[in-house]
N, C-alpha and C. Protein backbone atom coordinates (compact mmCIF):
# COMPACT_ATOMS: atom_id res chain seq x y z
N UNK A 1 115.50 110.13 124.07
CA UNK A 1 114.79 111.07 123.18
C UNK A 1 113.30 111.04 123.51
N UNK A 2 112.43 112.07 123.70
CA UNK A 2 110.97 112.37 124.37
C UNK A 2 110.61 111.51 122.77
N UNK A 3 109.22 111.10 123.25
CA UNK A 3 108.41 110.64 121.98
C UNK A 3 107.27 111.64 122.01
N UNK A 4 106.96 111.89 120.48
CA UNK A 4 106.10 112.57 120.49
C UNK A 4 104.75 112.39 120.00
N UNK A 5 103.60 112.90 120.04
CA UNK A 5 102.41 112.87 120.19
C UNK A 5 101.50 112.84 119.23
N UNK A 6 101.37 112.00 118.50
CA UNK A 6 100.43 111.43 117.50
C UNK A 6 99.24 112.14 117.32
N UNK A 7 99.59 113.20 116.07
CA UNK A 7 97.84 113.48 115.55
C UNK A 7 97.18 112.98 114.73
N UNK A 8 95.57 113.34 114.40
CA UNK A 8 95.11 112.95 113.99
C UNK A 8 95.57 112.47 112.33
N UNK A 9 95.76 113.73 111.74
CA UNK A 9 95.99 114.27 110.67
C UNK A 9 97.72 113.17 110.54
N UNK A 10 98.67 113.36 111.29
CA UNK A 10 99.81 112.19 110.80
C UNK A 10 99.01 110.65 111.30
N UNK A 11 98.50 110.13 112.11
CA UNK A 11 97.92 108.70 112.14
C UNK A 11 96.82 108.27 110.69
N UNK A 12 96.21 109.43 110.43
CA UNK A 12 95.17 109.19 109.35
C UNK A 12 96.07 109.17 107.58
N UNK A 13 96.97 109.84 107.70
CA UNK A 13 98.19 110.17 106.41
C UNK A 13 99.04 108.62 106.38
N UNK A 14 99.15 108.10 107.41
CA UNK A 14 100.15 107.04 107.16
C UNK A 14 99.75 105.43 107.26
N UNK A 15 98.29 105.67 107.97
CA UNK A 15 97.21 104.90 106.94
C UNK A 15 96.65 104.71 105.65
N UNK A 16 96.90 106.24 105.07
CA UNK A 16 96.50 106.01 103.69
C UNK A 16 97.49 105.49 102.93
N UNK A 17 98.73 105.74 103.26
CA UNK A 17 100.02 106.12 102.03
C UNK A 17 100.17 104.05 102.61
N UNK A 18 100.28 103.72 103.79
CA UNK A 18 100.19 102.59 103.21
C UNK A 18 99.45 101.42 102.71
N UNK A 19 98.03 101.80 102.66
CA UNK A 19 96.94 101.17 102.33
C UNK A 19 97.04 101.77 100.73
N UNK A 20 97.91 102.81 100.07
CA UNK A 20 98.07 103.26 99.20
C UNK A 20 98.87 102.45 98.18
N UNK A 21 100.21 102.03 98.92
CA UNK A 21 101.29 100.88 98.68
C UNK A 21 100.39 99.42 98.22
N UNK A 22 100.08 99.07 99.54
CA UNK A 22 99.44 97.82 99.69
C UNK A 22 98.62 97.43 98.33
N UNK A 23 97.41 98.53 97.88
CA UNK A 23 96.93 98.86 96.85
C UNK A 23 97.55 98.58 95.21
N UNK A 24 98.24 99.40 95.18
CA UNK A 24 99.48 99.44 93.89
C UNK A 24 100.30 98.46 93.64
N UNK A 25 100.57 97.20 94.60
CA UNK A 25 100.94 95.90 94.58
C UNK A 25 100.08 94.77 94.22
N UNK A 26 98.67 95.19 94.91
CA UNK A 26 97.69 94.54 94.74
C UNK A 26 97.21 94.48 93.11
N UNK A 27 97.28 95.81 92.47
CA UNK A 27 96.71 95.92 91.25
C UNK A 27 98.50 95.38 90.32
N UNK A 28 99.33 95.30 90.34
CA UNK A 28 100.03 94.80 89.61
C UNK A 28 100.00 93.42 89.43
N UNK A 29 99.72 93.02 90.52
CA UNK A 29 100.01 91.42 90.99
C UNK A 29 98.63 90.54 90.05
N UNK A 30 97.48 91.46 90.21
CA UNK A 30 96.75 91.38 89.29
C UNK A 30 96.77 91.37 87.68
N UNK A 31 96.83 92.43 87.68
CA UNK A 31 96.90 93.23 86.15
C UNK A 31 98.13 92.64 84.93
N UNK A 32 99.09 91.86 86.46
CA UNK A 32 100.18 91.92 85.13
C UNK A 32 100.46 90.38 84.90
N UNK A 33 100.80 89.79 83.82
CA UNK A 33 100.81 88.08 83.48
C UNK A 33 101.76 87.78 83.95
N UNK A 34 102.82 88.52 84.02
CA UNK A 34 104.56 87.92 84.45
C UNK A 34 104.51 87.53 85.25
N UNK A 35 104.50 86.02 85.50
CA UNK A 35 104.50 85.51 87.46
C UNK A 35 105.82 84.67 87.32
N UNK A 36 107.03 85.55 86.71
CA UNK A 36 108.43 84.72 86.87
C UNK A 36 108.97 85.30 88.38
N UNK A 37 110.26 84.45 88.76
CA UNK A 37 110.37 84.37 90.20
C UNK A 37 111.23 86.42 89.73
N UNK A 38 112.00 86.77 89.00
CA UNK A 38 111.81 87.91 88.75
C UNK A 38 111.22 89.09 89.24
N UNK A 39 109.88 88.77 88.68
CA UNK A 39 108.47 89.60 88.80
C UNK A 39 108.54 89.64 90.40
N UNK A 40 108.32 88.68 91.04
CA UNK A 40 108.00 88.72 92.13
C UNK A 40 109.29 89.96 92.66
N UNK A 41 110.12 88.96 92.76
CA UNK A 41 111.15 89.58 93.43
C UNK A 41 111.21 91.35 93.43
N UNK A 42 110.79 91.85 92.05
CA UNK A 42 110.99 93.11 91.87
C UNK A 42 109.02 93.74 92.72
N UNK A 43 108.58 93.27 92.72
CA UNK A 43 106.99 93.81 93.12
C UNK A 43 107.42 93.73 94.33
N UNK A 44 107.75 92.80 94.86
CA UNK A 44 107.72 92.81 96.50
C UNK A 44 108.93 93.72 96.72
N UNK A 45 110.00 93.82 96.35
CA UNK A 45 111.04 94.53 97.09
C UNK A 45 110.56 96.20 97.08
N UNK A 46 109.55 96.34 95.87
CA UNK A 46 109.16 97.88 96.16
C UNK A 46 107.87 98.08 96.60
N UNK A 47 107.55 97.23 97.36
CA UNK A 47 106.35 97.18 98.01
C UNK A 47 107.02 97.39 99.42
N UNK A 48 108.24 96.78 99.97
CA UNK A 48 109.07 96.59 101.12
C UNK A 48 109.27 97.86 101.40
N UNK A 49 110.55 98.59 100.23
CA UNK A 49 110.96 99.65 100.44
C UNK A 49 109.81 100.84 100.69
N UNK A 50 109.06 100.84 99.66
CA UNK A 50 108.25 102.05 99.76
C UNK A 50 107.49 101.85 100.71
N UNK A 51 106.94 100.81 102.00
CA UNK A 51 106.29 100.62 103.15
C UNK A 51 107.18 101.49 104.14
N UNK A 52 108.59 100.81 104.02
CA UNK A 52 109.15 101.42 105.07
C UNK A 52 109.51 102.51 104.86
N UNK A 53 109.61 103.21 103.95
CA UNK A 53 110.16 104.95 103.66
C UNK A 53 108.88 105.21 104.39
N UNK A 54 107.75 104.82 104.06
CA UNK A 54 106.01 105.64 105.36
C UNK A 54 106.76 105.71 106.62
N UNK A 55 107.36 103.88 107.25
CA UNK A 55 107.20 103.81 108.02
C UNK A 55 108.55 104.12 108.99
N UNK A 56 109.50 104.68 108.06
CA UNK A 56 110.76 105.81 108.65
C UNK A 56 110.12 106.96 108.80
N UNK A 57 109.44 107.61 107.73
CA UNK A 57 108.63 108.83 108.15
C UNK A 57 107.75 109.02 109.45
N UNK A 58 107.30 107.94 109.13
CA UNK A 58 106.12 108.50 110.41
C UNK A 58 106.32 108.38 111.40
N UNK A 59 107.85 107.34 112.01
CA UNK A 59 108.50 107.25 112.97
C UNK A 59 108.99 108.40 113.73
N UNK A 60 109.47 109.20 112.82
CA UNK A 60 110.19 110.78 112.81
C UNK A 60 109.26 111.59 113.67
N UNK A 61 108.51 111.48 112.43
CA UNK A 61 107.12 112.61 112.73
C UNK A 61 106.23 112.21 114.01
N UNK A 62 105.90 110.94 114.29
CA UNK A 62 105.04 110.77 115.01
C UNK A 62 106.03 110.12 116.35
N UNK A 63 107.02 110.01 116.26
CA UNK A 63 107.36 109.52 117.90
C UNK A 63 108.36 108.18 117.78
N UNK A 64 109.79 107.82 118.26
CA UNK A 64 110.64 106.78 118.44
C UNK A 64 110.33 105.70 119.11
N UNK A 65 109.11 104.87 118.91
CA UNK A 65 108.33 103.75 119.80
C UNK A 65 109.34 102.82 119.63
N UNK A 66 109.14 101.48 120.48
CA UNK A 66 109.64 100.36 120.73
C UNK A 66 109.01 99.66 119.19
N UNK A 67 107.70 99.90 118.87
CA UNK A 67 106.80 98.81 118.01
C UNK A 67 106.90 99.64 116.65
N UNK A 68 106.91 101.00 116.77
CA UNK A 68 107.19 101.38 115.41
C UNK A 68 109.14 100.79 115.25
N UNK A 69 110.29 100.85 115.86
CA UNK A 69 111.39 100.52 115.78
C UNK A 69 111.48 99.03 115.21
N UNK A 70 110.59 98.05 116.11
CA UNK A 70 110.65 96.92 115.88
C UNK A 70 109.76 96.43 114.28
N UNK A 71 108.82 97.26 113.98
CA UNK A 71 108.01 97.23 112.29
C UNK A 71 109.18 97.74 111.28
N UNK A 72 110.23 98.82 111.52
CA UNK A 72 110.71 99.10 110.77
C UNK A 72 111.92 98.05 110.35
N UNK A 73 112.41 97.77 111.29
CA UNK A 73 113.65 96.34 112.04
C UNK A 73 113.15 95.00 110.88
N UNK A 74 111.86 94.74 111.28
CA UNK A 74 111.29 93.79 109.84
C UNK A 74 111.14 93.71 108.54
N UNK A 75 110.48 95.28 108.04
CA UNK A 75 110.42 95.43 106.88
C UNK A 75 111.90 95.56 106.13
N UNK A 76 113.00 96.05 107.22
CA UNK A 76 114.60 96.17 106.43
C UNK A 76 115.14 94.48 106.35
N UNK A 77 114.39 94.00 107.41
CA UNK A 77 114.46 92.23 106.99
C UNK A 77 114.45 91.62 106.17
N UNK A 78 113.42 91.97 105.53
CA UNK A 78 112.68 91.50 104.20
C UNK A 78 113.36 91.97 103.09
N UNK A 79 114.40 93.15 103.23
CA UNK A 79 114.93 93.70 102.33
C UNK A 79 115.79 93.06 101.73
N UNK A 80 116.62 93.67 103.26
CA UNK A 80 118.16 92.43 103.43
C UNK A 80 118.07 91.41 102.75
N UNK A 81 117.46 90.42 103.06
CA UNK A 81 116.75 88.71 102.74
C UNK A 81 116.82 89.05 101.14
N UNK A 82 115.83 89.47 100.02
CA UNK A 82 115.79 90.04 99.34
C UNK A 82 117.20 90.22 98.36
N UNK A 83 118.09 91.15 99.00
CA UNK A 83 119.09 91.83 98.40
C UNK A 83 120.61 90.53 98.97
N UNK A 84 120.55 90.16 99.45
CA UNK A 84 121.63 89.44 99.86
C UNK A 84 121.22 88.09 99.64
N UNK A 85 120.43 87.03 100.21
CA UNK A 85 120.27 86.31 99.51
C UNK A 85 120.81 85.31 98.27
N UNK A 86 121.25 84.63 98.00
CA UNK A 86 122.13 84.10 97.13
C UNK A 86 120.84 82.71 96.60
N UNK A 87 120.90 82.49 95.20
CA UNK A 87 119.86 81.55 94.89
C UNK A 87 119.01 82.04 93.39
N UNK A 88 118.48 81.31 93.22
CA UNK A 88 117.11 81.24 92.20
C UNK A 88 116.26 82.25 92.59
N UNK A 89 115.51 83.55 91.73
CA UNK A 89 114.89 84.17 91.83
C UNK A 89 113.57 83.59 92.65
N UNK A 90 113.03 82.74 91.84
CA UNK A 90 111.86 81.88 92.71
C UNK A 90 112.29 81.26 94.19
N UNK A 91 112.97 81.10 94.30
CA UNK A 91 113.51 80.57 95.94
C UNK A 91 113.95 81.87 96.77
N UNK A 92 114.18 82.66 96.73
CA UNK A 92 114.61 83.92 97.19
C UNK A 92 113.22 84.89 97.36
N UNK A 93 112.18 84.63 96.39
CA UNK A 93 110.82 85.36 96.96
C UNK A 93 110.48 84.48 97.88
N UNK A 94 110.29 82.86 97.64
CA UNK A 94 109.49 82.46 98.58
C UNK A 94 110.24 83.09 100.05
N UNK A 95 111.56 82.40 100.28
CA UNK A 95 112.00 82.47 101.54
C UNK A 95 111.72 84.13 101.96
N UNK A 96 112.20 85.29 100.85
CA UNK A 96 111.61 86.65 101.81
C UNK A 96 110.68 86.69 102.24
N UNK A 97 109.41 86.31 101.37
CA UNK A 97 108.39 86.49 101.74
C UNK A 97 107.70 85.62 102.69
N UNK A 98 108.90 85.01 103.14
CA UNK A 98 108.33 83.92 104.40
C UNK A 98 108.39 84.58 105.72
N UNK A 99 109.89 85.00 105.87
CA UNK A 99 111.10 85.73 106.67
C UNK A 99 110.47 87.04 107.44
N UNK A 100 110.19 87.88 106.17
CA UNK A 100 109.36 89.20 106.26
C UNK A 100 107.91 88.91 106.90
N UNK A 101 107.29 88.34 106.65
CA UNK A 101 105.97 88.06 107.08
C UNK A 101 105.97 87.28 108.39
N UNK A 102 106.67 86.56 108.61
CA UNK A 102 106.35 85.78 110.17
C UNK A 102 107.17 87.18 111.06
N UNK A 103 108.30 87.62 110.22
CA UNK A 103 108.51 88.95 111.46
C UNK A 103 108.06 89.98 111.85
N UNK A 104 107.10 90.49 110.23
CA UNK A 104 106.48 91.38 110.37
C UNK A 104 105.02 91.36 111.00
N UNK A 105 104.46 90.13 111.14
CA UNK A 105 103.21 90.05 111.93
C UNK A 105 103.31 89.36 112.93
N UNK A 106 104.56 88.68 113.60
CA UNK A 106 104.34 88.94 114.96
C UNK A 106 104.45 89.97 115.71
N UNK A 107 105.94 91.20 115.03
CA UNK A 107 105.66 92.26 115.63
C UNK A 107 104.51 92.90 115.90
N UNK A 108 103.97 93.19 114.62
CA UNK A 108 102.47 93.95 114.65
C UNK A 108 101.84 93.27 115.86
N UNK A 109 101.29 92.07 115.46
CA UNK A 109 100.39 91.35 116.72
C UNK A 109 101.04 91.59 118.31
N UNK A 110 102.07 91.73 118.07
CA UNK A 110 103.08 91.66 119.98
C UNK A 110 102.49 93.23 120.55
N UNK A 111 102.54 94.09 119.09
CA UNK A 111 103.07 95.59 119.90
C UNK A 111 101.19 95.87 120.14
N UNK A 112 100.59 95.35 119.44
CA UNK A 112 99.21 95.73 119.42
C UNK A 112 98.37 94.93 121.10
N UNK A 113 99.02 93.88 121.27
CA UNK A 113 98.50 92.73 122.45
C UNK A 113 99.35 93.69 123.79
N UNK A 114 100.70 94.54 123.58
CA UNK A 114 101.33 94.53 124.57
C UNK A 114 100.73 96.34 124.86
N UNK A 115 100.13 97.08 123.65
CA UNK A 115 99.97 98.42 124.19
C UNK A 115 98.31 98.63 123.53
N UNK A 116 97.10 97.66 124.28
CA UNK A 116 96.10 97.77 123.90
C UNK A 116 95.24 99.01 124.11
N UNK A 117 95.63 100.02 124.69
CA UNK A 117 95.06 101.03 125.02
C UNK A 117 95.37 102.29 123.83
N UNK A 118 96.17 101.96 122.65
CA UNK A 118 96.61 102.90 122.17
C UNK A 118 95.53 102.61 121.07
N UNK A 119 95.30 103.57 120.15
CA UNK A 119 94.33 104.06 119.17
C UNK A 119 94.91 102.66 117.74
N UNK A 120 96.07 102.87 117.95
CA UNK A 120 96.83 101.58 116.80
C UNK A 120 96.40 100.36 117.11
N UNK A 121 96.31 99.75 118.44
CA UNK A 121 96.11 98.35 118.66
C UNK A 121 95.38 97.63 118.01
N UNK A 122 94.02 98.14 117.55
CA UNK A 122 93.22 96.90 116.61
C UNK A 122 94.08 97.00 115.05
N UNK A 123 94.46 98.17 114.61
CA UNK A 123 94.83 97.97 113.41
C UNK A 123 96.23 96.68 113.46
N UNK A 124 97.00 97.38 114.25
CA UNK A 124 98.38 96.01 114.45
C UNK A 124 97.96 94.93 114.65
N UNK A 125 97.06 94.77 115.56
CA UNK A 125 96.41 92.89 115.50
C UNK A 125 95.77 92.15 114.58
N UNK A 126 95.21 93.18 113.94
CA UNK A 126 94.28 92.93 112.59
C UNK A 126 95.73 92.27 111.54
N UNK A 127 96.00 93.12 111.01
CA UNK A 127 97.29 93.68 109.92
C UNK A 127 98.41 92.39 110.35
N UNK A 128 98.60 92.36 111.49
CA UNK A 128 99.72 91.41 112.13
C UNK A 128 98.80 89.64 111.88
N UNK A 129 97.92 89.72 112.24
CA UNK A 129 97.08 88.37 111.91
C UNK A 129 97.20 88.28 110.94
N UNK A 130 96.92 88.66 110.13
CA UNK A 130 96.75 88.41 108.36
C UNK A 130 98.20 88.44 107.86
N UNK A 131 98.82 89.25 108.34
CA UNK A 131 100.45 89.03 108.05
C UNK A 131 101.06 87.86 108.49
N UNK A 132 100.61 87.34 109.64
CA UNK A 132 100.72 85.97 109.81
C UNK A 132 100.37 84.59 109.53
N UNK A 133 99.28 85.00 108.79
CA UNK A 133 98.28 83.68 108.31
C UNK A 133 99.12 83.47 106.91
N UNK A 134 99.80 85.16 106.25
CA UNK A 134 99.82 84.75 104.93
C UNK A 134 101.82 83.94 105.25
N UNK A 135 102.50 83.86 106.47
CA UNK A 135 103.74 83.67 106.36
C UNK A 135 103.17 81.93 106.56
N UNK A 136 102.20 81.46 107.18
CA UNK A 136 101.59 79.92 107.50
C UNK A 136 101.50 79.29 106.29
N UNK A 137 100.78 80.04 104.75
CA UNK A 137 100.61 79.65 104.15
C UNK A 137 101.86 79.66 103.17
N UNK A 138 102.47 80.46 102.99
CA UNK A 138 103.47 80.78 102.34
C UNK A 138 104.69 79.88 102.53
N UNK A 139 104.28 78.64 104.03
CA UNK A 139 105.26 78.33 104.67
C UNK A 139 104.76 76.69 103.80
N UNK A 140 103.84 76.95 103.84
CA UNK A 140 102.76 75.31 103.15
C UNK A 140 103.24 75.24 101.55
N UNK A 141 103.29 76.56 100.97
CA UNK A 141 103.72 75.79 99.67
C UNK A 141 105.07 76.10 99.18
N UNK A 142 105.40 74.90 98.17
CA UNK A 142 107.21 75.05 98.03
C UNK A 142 107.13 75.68 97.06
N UNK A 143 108.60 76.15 96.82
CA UNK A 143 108.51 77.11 95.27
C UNK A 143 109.23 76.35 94.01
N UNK A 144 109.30 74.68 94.47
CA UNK A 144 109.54 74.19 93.46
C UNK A 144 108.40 73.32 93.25
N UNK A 145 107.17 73.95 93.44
CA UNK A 145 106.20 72.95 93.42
C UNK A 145 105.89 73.12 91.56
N UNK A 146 105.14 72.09 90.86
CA UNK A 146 104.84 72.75 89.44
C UNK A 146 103.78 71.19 89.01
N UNK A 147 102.40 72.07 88.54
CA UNK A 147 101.22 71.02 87.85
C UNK A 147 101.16 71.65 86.47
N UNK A 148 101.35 70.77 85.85
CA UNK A 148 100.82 71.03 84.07
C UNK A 148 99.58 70.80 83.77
N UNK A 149 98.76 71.46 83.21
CA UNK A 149 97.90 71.11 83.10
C UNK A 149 97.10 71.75 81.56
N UNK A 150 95.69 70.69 81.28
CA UNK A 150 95.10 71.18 79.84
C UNK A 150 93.91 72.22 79.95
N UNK A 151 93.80 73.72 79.44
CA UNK A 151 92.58 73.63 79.39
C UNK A 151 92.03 73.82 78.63
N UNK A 152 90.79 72.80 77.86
CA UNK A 152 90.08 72.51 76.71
C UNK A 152 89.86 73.85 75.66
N UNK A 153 88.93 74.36 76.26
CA UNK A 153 88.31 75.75 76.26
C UNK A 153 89.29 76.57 75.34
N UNK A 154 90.77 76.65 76.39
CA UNK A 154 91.48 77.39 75.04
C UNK A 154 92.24 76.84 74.60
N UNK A 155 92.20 75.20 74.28
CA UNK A 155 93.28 74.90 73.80
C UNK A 155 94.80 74.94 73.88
N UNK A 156 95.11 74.84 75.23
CA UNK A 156 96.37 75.17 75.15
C UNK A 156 96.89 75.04 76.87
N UNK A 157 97.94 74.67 76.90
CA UNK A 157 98.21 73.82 78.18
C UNK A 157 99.21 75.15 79.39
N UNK A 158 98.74 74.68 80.23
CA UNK A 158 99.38 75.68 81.33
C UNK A 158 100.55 75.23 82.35
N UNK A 159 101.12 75.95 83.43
CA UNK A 159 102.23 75.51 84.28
C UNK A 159 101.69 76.41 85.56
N UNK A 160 101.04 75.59 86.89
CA UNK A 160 100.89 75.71 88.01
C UNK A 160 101.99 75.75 88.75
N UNK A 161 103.00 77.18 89.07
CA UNK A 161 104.21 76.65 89.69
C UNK A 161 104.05 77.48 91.22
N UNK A 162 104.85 77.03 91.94
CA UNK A 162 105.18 77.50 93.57
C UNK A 162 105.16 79.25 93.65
N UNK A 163 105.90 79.42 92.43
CA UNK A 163 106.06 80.86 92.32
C UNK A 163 104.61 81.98 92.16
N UNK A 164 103.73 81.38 90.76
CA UNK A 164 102.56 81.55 90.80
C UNK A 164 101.86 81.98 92.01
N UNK A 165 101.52 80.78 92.95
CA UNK A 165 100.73 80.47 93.79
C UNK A 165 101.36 81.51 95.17
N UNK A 166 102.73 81.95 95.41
CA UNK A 166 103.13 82.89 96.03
C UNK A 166 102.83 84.14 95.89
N UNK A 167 102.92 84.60 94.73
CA UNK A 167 102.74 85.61 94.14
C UNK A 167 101.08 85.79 94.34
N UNK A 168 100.86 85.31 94.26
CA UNK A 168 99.26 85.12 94.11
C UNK A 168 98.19 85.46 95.62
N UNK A 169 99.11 84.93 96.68
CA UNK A 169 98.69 84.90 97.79
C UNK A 169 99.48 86.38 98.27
N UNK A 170 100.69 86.72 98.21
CA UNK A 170 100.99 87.88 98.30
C UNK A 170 100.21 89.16 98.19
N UNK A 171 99.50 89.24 96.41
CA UNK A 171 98.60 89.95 95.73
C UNK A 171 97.47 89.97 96.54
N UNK A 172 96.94 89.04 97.28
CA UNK A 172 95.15 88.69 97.97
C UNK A 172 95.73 89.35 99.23
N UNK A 173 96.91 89.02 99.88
CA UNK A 173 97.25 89.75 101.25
C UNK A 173 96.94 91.41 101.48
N UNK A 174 97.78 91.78 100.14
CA UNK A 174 97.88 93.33 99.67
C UNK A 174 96.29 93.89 99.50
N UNK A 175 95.48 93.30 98.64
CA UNK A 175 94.30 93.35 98.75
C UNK A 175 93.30 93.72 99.77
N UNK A 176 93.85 92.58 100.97
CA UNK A 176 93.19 92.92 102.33
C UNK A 176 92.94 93.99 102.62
N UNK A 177 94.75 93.74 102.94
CA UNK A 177 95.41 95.31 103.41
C UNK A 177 95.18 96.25 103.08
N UNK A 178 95.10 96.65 101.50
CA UNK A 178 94.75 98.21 101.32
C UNK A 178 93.66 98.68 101.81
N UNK A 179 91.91 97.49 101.80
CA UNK A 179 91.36 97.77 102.03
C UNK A 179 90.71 98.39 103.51
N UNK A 180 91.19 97.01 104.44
CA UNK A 180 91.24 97.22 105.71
C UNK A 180 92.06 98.89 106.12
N UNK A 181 92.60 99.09 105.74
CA UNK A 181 93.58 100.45 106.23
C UNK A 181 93.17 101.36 105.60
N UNK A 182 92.62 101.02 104.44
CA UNK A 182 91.47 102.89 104.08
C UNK A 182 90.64 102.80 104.73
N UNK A 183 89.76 101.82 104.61
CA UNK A 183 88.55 101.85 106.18
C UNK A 183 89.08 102.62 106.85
N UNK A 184 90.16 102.18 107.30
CA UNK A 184 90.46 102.63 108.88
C UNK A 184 90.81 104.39 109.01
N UNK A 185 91.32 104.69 107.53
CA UNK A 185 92.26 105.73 107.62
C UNK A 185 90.91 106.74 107.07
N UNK A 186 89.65 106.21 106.58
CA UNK A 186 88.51 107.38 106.40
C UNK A 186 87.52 106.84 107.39
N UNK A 187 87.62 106.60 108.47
CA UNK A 187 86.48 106.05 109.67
C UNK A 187 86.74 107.15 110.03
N UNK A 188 85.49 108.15 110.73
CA UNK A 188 85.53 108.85 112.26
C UNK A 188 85.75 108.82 112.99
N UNK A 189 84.86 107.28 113.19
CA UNK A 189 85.80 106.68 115.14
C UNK A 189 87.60 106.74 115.14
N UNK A 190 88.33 106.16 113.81
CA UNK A 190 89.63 106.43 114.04
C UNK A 190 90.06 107.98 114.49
N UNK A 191 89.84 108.43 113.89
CA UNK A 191 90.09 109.89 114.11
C UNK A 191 90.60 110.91 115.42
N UNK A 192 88.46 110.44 115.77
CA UNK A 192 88.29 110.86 117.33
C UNK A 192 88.96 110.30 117.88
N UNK A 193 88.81 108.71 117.88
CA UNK A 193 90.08 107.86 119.04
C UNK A 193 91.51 108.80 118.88
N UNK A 194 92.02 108.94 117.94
CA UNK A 194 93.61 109.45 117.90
C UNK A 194 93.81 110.83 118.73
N UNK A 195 92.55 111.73 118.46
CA UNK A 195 92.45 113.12 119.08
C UNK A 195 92.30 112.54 120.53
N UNK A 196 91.52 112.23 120.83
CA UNK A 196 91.09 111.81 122.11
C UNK A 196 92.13 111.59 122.80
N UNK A 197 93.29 110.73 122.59
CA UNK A 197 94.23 110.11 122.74
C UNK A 197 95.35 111.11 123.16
N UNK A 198 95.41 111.72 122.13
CA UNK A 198 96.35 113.35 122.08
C UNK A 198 96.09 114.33 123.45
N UNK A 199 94.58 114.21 123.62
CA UNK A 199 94.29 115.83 124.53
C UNK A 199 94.42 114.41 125.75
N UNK A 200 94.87 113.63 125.98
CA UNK A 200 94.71 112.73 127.39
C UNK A 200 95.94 112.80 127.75
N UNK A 201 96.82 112.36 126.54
CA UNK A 201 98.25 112.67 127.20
C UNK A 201 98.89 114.04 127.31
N UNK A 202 98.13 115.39 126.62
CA UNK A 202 98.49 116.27 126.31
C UNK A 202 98.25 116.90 128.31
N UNK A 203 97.16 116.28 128.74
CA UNK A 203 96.45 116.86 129.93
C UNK A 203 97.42 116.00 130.92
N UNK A 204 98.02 115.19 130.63
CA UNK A 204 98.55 114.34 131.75
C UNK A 204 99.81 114.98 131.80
């Protein structure tokens, strides 16, 4: 099947919608107190799905790559993992979100190191690093970890658990991400690079 030719206008759309995602995870993960293994489970699985519905779309629209195939191949990873899975809500986020993340940012980092000439490459190395740093850390803490603790101030005692601290690092990842990828998706230089890109192969 021919692949086809990336414009501006679809490379700049599927930056937003998922720096859009990334975003809307970020502000829940925030905003909301519930840090049961639950919570998680349900934030991340529609953070998963609705990544990859972009990233079936834009596959379509923008061309049948090896690295878009292999991003999509991960994020249904994470799903799978997720939905099949057998276990404790809290043990079932950590491990997806272990699973998903070491697959999903080495791909990124592989396809970005192996096709540096393309307009995507810094974003995949970027995105894939940080996707990887957060599967290192994610890998460091257990999800049966748990500190009790007092604090004066309000009177009233708390529970530091594995799940928390996942969730938590998840939320700061998403954070990155949204931000880094609106940058990217309202920069100029992205833009031009993508056009540029278009009339080179369009001429070849």
């Amino acid at each position: 099947m021919p692949t086809r030719t990336s414009s501006p206008r679809s490379a700049r759309l599927a930056l937003i919608l998922r720096a859009a995602i990334a975003a809307v995870a970020a502000a829940i993960v925030t905003f909301v107190q519930d840090r049961s293994g639950d919570f998680a489970l349900l934030v991340f699985l529609a953070f998963l799905i609705a990544t990859l519905a972009v990233l079936v779309v834009g596959m379509i629209l923008r061309g049948l790559t090896s690295a878009r195939w292999a991003l999509v191949l991960a994020y249904a990873l994470g799903i799978l993992v997720v939905v099949v899975l057998p276990g404790p809500a809290e043990v079932r986020f950590h491990i997806a979100l272990l699973v998903w993340a070491a697959a999903a940012g080495i791909v990124e980092v592989a396809s970005g190191l192996l096709d540096r000439t393309s307009v995507e490459a810094r974003d995949r190395i970027t995105v894939g690093a940080l996707t990887c740093v957060l599967a290192i850390v994610t890998l460091i803490v257990s999800p049966g970890y748990s500190l009790d603790y007092f604090v004066k101030e309000a009177g009233q005692s708390f529970t530091l658990t594995g799940t928390i601290i996942g969730v938590g690092l998840f939320g700061g990842w998403a954070a990155i991400i949204a931000v880094y990828l609106g940058i990217g998706a309202l920069s100029p230089a992205q833009k031009t690079a993508v056009a540029q890109t278009a009339v080179t192969k369009d001429a070849s």
